[in-house]
C-alpha atoms as a PDB file:
ATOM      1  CA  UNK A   1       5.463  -9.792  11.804  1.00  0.00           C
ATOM      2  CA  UNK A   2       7.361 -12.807  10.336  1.00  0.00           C
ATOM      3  CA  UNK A   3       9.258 -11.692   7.128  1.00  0.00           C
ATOM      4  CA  UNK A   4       7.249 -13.939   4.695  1.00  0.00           C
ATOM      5  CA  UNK A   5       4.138 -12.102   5.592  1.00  0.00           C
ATOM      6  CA  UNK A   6       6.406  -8.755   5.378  1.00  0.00           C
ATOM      7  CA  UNK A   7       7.234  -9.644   2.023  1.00  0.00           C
ATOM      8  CA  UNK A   8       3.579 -10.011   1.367  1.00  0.00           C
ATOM      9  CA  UNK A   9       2.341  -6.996   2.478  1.00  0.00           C
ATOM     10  CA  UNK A  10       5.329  -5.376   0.647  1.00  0.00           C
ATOM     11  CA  UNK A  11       4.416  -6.619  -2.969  1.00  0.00           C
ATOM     12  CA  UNK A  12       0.637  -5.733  -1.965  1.00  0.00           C
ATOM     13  CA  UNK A  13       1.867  -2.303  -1.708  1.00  0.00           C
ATOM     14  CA  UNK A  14       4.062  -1.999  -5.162  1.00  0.00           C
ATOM     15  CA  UNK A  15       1.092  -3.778  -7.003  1.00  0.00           C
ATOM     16  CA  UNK A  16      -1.461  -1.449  -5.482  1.00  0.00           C
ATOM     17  CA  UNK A  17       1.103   1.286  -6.564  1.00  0.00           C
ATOM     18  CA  UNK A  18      -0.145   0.036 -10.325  1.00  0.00           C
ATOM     19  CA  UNK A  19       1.058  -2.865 -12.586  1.00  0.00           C
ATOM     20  CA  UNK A  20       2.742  -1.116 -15.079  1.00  0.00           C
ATOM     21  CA  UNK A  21       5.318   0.665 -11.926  1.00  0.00           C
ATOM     22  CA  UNK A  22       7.187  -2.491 -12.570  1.00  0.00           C
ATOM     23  CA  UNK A  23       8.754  -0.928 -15.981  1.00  0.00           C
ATOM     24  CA  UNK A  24       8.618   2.149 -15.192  1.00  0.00           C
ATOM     25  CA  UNK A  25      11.114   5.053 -13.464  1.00  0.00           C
ATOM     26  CA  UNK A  26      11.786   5.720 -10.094  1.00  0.00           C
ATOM     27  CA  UNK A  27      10.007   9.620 -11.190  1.00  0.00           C
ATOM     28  CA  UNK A  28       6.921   7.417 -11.099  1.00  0.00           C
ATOM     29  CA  UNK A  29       7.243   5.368  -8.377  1.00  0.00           C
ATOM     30  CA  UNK A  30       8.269   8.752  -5.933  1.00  0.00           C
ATOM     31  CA  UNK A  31       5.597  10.966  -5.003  1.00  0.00           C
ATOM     32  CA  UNK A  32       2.539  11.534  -2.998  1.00  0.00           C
ATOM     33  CA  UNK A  33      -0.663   8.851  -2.730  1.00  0.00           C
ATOM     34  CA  UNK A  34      -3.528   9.417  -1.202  1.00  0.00           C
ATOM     35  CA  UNK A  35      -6.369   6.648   0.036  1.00  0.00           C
ATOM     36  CA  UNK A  36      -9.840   7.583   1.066  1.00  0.00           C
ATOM     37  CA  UNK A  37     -11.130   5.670   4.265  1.00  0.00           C
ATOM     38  CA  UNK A  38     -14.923   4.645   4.186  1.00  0.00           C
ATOM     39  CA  UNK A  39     -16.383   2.158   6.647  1.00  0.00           C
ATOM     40  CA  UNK A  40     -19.819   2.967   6.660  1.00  0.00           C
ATOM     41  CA  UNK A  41     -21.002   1.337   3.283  1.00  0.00           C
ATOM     42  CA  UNK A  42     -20.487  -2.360   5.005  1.00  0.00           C
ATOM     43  CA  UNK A  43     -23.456  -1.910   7.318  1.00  0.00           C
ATOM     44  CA  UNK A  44     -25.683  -1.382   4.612  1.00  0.00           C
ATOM     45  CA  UNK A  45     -24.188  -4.455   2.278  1.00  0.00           C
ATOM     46  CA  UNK A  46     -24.390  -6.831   5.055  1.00  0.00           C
ATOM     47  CA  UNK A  47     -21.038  -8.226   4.985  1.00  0.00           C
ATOM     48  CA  UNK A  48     -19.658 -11.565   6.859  1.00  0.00           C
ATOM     49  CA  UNK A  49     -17.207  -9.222   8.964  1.00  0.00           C
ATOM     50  CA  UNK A  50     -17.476  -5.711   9.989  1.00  0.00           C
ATOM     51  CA  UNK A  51     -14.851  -3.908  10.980  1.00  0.00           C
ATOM     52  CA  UNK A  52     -15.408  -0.294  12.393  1.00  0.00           C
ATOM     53  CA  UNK A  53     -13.178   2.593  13.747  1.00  0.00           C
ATOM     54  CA  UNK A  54     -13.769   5.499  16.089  1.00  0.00           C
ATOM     55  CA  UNK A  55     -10.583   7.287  16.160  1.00  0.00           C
ATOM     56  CA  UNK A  56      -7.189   6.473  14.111  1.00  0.00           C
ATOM     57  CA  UNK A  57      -4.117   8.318  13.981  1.00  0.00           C
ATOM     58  CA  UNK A  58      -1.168   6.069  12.554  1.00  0.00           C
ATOM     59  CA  UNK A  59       2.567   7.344  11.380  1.00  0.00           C
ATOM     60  CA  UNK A  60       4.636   4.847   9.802  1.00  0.00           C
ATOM     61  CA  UNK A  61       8.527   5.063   8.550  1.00  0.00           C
ATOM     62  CA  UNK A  62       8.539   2.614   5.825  1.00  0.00           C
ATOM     63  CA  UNK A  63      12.468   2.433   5.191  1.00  0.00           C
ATOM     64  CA  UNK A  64      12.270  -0.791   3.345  1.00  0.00           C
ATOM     65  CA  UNK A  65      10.200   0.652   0.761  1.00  0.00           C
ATOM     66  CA  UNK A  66      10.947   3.954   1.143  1.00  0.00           C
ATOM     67  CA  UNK A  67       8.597   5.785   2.279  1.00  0.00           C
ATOM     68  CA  UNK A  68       6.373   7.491   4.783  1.00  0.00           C
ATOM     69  CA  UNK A  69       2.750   7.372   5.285  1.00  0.00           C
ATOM     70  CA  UNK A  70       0.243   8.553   7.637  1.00  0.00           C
ATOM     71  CA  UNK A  71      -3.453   7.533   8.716  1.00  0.00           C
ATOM     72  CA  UNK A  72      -6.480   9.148  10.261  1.00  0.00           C
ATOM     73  CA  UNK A  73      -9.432   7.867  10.646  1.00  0.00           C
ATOM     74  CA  UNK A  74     -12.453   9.152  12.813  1.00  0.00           C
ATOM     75  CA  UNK A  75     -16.026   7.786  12.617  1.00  0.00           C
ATOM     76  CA  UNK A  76     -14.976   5.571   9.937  1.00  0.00           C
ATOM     77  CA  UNK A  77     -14.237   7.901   7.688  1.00  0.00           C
ATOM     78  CA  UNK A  78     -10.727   9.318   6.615  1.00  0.00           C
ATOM     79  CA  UNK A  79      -7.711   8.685   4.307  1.00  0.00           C
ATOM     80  CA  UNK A  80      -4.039   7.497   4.618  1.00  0.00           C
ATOM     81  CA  UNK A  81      -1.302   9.706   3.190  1.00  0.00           C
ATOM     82  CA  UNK A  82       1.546   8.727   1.899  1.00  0.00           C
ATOM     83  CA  UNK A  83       4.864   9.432  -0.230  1.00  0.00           C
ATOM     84  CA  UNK A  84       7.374   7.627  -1.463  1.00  0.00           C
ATOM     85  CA  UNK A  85      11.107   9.531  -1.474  1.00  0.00           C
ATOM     86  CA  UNK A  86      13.045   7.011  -3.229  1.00  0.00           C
ATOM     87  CA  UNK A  87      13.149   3.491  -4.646  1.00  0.00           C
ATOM     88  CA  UNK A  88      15.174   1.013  -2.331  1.00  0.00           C
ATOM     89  CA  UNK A  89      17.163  -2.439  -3.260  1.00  0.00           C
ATOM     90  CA  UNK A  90      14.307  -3.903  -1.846  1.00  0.00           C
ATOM     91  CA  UNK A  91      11.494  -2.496  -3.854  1.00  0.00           C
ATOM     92  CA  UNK A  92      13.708  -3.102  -7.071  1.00  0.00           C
ATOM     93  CA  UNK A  93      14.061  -7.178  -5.831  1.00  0.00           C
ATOM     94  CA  UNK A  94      10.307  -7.282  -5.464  1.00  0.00           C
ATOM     95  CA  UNK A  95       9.554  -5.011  -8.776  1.00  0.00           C
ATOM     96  CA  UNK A  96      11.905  -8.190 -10.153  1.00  0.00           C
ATOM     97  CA  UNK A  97       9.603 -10.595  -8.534  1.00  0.00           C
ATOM     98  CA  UNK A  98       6.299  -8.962  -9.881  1.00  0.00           C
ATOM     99  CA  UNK A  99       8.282  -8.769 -13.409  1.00  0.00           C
ATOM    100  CA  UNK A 100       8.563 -12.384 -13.703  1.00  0.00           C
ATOM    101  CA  UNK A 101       5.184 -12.737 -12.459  1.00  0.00           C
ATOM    102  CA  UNK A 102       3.399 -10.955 -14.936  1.00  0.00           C
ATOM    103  CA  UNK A 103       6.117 -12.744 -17.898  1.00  0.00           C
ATOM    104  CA  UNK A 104       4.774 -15.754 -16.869  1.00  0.00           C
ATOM    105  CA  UNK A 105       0.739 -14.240 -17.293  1.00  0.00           C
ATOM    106  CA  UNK A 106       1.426 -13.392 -20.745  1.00  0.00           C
END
């Protein structure tokens, strides 16, 4: 993965973490998320592109962001697990980044 598109999914992650994060503590940016997994609904909506999986089971080392999260999926259902042990120099630059995003909304 190119670093642009790093970057990207990066500052996906801190704004899914929640907009206000970006004045808040490290306290609130550690700790443990959880995301529930549901593939099933698309069949019924009809959507352009459906995307289905069996079996999942995903560990990732996020050092950049600092954290670790894991992923299982089976039968399209599941969840991904994750926490965050600490706030990096590179989660602070893009926190900066989302900052003067948001200035600029207001």
């Amino acid at each position: 993965m190119g670093q642009d598109a790093q970057s990207m999914n990066q500052l996906v992650l801190v704004a899914k973490l929640g907009k206000n994060m970006t004045n808040s503590s490290e306290e609130k940016y550690c700790g443990w998320f959880i995301d529930w997994i549901e593939q099933w609904s698309q069949f019924i909506r009809h959507d352009n592109w459906n995307t289905f999986v069996f079996i999942q089971i995903e560990f990732e080392d996020d050092r950049c962001m600092g954290g670790v999260e894991t992923t299982i999926i089976l039968l399209g259902l599941g969840f991904r697990l994750r926490w965050n042990y600490k706030e990096t120099d590179r989660l602070k630059e893009i926190k900066g980044y989302m900052a003067d995003i948001l200035e600029r909304d207001d």
